[in-house]
PDB file of N, CA and C in Angstrom:
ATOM      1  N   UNK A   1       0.823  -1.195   0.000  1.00  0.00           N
ATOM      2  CA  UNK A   1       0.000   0.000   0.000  1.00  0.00           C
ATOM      3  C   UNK A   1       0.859   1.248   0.000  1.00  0.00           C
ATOM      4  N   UNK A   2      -0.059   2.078  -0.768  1.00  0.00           N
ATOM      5  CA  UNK A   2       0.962   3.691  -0.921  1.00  0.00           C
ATOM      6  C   UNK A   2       1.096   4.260   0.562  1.00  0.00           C
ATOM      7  N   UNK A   3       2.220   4.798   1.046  1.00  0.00           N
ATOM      8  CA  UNK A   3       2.204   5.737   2.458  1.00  0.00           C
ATOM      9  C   UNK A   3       1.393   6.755   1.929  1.00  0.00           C
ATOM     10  N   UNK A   4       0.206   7.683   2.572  1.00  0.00           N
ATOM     11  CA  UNK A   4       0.065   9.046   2.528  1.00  0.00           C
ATOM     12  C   UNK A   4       0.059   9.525   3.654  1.00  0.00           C
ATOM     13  N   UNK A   5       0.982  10.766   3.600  1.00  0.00           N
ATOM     14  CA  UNK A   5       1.089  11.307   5.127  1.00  0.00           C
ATOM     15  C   UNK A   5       0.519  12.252   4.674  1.00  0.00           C
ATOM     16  N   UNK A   6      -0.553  12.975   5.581  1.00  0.00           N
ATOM     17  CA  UNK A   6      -1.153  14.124   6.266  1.00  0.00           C
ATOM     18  C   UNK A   6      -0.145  15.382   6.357  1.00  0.00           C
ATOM     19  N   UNK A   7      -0.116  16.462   6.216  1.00  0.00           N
ATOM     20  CA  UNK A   7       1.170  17.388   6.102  1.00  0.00           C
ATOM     21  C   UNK A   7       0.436  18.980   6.488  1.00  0.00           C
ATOM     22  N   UNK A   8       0.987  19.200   7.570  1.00  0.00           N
ATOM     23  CA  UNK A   8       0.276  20.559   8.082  1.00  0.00           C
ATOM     24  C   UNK A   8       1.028  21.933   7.269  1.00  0.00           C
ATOM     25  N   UNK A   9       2.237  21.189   6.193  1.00  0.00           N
ATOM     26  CA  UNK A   9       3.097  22.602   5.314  1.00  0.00           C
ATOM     27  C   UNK A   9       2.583  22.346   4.227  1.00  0.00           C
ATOM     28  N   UNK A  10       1.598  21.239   4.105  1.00  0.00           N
ATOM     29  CA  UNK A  10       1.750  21.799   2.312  1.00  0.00           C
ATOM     30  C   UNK A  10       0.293  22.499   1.918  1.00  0.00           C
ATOM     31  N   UNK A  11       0.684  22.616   0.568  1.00  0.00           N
ATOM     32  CA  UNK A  11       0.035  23.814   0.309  1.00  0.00           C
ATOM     33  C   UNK A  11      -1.536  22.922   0.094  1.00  0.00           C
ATOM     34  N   UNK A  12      -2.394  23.569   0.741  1.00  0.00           N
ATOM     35  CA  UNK A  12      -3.911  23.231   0.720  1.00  0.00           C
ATOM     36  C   UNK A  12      -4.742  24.462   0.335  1.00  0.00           C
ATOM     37  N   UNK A  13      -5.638  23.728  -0.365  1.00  0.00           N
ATOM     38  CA  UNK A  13      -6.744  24.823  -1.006  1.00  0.00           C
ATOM     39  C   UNK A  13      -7.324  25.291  -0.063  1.00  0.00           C
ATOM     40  N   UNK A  14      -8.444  25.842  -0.066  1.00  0.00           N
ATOM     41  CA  UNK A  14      -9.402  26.695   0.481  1.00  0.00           C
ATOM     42  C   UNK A  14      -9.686  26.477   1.802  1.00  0.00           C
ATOM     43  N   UNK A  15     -10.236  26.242   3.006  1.00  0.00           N
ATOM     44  CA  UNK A  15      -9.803  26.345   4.375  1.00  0.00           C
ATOM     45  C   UNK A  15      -9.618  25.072   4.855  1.00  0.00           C
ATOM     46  N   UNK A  16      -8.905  24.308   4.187  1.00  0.00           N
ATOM     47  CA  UNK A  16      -8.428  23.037   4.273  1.00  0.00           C
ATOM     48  C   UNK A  16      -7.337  22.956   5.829  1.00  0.00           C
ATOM     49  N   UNK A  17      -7.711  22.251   6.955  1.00  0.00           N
ATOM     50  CA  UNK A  17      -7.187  21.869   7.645  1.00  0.00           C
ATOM     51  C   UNK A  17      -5.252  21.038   7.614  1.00  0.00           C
ATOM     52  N   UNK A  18      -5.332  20.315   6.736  1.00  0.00           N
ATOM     53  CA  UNK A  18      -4.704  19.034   6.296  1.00  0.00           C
ATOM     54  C   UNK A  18      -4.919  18.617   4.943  1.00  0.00           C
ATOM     55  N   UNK A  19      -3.749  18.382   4.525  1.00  0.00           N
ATOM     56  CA  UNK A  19      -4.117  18.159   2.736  1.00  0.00           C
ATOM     57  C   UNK A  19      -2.983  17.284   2.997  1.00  0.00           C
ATOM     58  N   UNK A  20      -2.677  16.707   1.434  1.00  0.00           N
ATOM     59  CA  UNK A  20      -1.586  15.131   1.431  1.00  0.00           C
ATOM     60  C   UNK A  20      -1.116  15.389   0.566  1.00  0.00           C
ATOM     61  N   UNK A  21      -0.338  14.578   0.391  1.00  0.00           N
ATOM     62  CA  UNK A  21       0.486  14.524  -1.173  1.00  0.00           C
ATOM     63  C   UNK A  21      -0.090  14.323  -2.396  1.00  0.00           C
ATOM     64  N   UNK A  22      -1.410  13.577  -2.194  1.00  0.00           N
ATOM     65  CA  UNK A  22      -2.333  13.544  -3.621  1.00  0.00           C
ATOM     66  C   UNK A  22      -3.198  14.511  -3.843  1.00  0.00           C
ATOM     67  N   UNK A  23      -2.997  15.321  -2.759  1.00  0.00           N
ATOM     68  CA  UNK A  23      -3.844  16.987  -2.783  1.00  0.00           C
ATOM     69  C   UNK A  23      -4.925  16.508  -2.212  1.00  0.00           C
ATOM     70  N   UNK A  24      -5.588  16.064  -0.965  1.00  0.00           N
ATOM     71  CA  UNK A  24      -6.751  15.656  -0.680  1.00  0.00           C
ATOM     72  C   UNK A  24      -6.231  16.158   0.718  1.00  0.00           C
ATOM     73  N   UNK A  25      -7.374  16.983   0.412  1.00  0.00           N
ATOM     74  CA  UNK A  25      -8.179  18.378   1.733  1.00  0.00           C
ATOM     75  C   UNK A  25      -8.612  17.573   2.858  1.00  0.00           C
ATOM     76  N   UNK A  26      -8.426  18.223   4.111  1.00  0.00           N
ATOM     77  CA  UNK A  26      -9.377  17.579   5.448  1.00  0.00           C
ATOM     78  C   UNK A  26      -9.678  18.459   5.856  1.00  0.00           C
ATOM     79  N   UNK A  27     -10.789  18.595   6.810  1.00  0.00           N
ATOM     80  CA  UNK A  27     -11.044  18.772   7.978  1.00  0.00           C
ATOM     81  C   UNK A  27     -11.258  18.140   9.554  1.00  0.00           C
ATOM     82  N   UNK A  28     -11.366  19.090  10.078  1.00  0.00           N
ATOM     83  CA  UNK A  28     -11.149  18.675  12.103  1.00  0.00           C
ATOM     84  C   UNK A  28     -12.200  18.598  11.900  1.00  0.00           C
ATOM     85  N   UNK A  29     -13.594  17.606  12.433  1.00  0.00           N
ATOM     86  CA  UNK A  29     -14.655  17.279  12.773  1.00  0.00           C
ATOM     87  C   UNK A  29     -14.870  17.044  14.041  1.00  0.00           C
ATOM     88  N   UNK A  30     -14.820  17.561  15.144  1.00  0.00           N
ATOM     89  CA  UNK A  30     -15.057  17.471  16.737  1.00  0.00           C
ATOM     90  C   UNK A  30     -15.878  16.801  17.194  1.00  0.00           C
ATOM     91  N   UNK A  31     -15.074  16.623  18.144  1.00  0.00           N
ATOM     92  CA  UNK A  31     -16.427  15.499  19.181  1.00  0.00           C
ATOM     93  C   UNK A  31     -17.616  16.495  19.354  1.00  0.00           C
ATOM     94  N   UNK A  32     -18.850  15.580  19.662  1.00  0.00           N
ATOM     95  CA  UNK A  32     -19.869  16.382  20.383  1.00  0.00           C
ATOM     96  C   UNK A  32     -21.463  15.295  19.937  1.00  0.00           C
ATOM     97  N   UNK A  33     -22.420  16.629  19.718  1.00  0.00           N
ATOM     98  CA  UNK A  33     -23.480  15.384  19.406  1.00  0.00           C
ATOM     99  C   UNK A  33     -24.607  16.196  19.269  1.00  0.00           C
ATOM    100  N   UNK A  34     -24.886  15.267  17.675  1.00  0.00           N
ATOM    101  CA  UNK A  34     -25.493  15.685  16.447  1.00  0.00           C
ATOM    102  C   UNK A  34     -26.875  14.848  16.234  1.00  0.00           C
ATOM    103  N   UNK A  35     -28.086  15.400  15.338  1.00  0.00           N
ATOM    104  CA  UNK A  35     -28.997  14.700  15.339  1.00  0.00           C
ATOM    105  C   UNK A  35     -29.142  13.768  13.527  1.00  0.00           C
ATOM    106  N   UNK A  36     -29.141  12.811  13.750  1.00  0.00           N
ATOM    107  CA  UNK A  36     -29.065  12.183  12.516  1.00  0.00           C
ATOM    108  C   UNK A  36     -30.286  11.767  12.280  1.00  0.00           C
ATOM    109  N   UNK A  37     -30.499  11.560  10.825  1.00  0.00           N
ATOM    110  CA  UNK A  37     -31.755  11.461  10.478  1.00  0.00           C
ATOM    111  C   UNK A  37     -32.532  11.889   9.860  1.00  0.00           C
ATOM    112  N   UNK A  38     -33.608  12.231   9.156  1.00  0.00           N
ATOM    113  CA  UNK A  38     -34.751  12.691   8.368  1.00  0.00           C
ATOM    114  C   UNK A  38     -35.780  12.908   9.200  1.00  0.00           C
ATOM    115  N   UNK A  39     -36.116  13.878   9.075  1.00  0.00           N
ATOM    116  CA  UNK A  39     -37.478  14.421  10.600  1.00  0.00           C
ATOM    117  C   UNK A  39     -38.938  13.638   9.013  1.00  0.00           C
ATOM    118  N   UNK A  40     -40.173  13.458   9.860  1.00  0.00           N
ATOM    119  CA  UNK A  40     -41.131  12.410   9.211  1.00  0.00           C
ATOM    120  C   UNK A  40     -41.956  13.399   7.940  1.00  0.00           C
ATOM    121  N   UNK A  41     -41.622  14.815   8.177  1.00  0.00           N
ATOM    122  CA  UNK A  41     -42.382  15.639   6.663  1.00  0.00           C
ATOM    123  C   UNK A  41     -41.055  15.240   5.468  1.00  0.00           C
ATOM    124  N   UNK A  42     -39.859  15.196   5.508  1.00  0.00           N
ATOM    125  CA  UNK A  42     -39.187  15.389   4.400  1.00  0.00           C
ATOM    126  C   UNK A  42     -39.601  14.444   3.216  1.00  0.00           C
ATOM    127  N   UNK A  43     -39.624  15.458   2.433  1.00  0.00           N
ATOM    128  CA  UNK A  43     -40.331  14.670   0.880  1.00  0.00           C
ATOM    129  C   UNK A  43     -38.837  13.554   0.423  1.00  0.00           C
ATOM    130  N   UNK A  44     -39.333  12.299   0.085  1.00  0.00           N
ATOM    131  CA  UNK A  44     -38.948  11.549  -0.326  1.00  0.00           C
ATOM    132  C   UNK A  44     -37.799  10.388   1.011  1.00  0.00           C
ATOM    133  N   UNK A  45     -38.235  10.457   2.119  1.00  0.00           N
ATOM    134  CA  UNK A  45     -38.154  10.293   3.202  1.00  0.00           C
ATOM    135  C   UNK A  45     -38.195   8.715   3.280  1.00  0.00           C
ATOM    136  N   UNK A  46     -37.256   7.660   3.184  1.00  0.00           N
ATOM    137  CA  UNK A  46     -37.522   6.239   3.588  1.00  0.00           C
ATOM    138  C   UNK A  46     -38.015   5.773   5.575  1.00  0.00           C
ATOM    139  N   UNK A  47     -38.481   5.084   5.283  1.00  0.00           N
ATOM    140  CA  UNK A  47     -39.267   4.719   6.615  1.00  0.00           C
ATOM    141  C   UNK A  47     -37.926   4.454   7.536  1.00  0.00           C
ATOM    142  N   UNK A  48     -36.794   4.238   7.359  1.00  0.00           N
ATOM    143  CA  UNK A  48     -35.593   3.667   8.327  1.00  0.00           C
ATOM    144  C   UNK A  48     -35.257   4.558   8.871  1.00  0.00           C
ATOM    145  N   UNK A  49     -35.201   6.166   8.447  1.00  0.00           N
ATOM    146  CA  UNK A  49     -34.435   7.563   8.764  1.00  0.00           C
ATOM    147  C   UNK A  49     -34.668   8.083   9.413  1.00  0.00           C
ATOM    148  N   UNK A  50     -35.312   7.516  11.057  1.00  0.00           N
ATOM    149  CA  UNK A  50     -35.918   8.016  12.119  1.00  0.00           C
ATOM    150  C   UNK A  50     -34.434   8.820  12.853  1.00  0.00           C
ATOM    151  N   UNK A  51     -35.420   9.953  13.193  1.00  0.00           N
ATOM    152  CA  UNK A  51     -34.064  11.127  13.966  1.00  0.00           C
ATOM    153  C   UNK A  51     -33.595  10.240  15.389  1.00  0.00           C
ATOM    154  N   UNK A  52     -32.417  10.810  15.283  1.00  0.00           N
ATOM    155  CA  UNK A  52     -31.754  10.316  17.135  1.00  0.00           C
ATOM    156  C   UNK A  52     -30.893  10.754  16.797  1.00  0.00           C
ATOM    157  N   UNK A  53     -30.040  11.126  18.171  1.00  0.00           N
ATOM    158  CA  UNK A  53     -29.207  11.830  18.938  1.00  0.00           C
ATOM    159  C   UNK A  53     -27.976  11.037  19.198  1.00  0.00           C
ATOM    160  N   UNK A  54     -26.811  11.262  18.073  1.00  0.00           N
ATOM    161  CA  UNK A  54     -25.443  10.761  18.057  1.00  0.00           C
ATOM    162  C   UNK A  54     -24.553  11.408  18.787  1.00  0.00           C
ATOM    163  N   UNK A  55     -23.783  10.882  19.631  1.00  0.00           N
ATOM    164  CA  UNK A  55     -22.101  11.488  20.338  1.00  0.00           C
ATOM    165  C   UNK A  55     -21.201  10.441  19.579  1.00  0.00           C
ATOM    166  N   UNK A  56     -20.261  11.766  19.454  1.00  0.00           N
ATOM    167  CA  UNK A  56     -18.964  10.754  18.650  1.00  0.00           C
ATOM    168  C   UNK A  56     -18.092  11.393  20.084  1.00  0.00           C
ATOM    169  N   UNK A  57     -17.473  10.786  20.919  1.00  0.00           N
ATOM    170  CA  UNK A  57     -16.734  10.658  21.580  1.00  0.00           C
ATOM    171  C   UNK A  57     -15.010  11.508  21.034  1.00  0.00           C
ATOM    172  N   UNK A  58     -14.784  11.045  19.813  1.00  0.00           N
ATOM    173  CA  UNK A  58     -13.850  11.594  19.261  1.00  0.00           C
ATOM    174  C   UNK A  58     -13.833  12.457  18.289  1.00  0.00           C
ATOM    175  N   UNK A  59     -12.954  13.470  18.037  1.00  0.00           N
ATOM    176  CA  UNK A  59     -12.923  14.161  16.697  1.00  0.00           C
ATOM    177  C   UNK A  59     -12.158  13.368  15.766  1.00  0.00           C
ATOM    178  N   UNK A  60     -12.100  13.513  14.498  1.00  0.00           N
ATOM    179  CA  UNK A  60     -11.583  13.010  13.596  1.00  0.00           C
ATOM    180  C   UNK A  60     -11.397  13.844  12.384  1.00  0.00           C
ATOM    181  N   UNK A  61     -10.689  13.325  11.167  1.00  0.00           N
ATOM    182  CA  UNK A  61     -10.874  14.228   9.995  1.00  0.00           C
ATOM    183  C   UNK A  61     -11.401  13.633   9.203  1.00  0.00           C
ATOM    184  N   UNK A  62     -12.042  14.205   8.364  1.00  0.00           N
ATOM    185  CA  UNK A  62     -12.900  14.249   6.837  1.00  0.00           C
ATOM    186  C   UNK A  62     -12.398  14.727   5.611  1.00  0.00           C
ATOM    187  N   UNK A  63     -12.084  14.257   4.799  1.00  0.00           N
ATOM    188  CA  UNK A  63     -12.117  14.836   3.359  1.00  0.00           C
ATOM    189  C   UNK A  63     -13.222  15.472   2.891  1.00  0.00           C
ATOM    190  N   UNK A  64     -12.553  16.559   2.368  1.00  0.00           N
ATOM    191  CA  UNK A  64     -13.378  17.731   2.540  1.00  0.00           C
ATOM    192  C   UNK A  64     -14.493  17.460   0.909  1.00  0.00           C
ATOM    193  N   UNK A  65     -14.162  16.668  -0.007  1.00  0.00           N
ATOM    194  CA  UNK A  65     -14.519  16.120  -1.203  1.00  0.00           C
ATOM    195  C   UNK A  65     -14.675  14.780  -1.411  1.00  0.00           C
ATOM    196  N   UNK A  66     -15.472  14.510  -2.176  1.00  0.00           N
ATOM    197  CA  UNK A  66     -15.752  13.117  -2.530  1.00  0.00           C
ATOM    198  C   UNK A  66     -14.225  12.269  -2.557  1.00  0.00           C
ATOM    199  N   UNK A  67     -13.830  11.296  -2.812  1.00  0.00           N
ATOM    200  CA  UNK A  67     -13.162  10.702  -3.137  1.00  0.00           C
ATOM    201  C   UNK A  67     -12.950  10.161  -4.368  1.00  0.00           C
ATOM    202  N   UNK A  68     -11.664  10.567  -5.619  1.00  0.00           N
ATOM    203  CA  UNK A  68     -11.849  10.091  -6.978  1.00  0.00           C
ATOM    204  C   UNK A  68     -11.502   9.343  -7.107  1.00  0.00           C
ATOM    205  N   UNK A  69     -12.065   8.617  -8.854  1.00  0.00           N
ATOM    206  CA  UNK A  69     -11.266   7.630  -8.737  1.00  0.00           C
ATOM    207  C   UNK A  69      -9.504   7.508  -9.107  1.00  0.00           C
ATOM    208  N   UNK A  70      -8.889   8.276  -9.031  1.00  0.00           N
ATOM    209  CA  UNK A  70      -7.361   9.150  -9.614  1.00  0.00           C
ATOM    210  C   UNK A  70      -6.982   8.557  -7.748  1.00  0.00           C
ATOM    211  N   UNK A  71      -7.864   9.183  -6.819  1.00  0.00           N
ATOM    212  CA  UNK A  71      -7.196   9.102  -5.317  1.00  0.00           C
ATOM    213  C   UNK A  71      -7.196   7.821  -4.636  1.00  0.00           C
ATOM    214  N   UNK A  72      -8.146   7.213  -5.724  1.00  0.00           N
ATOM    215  CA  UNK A  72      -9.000   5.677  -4.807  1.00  0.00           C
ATOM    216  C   UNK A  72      -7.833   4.735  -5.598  1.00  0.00           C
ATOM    217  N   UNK A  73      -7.290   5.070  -6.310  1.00  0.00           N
ATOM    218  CA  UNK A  73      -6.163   4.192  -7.333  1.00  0.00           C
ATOM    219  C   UNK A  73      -4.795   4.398  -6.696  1.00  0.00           C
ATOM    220  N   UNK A  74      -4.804   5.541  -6.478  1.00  0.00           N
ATOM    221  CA  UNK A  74      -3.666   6.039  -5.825  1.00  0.00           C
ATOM    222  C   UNK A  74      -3.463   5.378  -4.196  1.00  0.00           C
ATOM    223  N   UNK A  75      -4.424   5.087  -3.426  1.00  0.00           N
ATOM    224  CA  UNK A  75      -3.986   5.150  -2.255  1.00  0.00           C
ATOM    225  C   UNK A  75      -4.508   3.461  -1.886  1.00  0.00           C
ATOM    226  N   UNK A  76      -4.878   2.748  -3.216  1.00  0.00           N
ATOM    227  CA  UNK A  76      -5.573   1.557  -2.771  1.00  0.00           C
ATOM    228  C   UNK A  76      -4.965   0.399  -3.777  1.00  0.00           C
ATOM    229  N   UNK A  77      -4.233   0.852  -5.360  1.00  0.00           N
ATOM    230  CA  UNK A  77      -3.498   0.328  -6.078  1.00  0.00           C
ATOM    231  C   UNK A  77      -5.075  -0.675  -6.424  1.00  0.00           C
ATOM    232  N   UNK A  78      -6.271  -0.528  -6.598  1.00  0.00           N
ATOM    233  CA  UNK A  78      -7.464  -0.693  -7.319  1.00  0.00           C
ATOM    234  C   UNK A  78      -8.020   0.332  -7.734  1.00  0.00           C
ATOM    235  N   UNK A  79      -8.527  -0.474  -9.036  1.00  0.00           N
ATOM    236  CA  UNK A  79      -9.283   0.629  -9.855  1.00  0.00           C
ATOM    237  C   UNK A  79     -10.497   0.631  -9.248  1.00  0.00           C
ATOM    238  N   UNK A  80     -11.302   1.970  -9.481  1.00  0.00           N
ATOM    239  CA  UNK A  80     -12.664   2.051  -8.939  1.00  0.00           C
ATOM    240  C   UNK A  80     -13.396   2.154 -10.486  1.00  0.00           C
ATOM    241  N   UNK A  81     -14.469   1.941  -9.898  1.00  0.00           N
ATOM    242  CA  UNK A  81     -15.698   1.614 -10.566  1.00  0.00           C
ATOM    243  C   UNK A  81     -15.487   2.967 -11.583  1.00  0.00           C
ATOM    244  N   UNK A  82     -15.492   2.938 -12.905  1.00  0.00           N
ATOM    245  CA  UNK A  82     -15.790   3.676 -13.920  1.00  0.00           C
ATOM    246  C   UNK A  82     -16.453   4.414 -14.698  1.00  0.00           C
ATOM    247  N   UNK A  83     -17.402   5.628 -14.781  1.00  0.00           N
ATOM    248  CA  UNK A  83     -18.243   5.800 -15.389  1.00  0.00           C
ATOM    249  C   UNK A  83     -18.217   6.110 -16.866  1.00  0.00           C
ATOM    250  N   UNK A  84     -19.126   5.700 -17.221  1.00  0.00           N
ATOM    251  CA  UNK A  84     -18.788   6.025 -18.880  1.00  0.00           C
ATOM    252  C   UNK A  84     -19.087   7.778 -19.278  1.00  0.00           C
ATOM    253  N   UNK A  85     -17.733   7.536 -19.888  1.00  0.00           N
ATOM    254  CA  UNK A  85     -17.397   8.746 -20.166  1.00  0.00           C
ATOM    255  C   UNK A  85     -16.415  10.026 -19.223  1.00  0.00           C
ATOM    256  N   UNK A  86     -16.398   9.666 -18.031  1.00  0.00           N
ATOM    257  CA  UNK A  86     -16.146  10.060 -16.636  1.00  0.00           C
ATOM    258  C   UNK A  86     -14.536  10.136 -16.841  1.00  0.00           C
ATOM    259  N   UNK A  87     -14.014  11.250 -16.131  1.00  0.00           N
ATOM    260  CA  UNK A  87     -12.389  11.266 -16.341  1.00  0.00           C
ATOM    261  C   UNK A  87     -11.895  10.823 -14.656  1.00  0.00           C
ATOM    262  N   UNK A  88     -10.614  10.796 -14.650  1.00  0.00           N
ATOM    263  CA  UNK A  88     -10.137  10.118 -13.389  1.00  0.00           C
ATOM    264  C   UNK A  88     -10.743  11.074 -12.001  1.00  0.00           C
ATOM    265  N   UNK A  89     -11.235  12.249 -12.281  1.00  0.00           N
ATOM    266  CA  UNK A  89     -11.436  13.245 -11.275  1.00  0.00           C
ATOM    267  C   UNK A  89     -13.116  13.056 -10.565  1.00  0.00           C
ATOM    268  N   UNK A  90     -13.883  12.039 -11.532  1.00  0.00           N
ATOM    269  CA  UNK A  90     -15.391  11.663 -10.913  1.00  0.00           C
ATOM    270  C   UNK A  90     -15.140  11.208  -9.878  1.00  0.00           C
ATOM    271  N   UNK A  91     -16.164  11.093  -9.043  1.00  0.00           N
ATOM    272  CA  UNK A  91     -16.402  10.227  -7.761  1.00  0.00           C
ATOM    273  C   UNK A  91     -15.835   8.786  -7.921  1.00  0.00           C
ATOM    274  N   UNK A  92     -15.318   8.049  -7.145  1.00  0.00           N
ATOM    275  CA  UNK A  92     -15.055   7.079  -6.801  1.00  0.00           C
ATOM    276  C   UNK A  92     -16.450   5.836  -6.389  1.00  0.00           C
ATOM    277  N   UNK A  93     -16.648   5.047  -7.041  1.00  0.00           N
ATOM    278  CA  UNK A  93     -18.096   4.213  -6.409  1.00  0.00           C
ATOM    279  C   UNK A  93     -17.793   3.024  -6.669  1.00  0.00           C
ATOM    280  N   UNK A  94     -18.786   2.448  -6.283  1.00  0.00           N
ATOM    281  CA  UNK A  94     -18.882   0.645  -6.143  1.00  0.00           C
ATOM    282  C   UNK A  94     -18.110   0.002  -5.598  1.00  0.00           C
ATOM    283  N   UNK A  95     -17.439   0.281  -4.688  1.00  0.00           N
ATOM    284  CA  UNK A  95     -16.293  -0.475  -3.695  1.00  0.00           C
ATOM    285  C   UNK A  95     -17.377  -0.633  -2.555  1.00  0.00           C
ATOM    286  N   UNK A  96     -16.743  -1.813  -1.655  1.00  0.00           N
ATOM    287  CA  UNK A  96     -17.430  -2.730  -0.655  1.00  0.00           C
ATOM    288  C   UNK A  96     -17.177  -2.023   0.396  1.00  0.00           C
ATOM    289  N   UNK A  97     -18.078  -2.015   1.810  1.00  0.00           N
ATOM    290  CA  UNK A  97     -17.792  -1.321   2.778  1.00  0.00           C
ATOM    291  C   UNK A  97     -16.564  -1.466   3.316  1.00  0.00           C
ATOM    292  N   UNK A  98     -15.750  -2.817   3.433  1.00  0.00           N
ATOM    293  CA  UNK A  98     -14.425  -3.723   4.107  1.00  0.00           C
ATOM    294  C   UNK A  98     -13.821  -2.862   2.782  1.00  0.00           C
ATOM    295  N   UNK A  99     -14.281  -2.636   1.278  1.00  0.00           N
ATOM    296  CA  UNK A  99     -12.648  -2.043   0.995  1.00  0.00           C
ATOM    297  C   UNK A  99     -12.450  -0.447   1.785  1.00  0.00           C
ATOM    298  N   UNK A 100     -13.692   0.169   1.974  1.00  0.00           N
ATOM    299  CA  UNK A 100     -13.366   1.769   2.540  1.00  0.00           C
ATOM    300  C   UNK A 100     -12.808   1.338   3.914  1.00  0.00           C
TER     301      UNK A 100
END
């Protein structure tokens, strides 16, 4: 597997916390506690998306952008799912939960 280190000098776009060597932005996401879910008016609303009240104990970081498939190749040495017509910079899809 490729190393990517996290790098608080390099140069990151727009209020990017943490960026890498493949140019992929983070952010600090803090502990605390959030309501997840779909409240019961939202149009197009599946029956599973009942609201409740999450604590994440920890902060962590996020990529601040989807994941491409250029980054998902890069940091996983698999190709991701392809769209037709789609250049290496589309979203990344169809990988298994165990590969994320």
């Amino acid at each position: 597997r490729l190393s990517v280190a996290l790098s608080a000098d390099a140069q990151c776009e727009g209020d990017a916390d943490f960026c890498n060597s493949l140019g992929m932005t983070f952010m600090y996401i803090p502990h605390g506690t959030f309501t997840m879910g779909s409240p019961v008016t939202e149009i197009g609303r599946f029956s599973k998306e009942n609201q409740h009240q999450v604590t994440l104990t920890k902060g962590f970081y996020m990529q601040t952008t989807e994941v491409t498939q250029e980054q998902w190749e890069a940091v996983t040495g698999k190709h991701a799912y392809n769209f037709i017509g789609c250049e290496d910079n589309c979203p990344a899809a169809n990988m298994s939960w165990d590969d994320v």
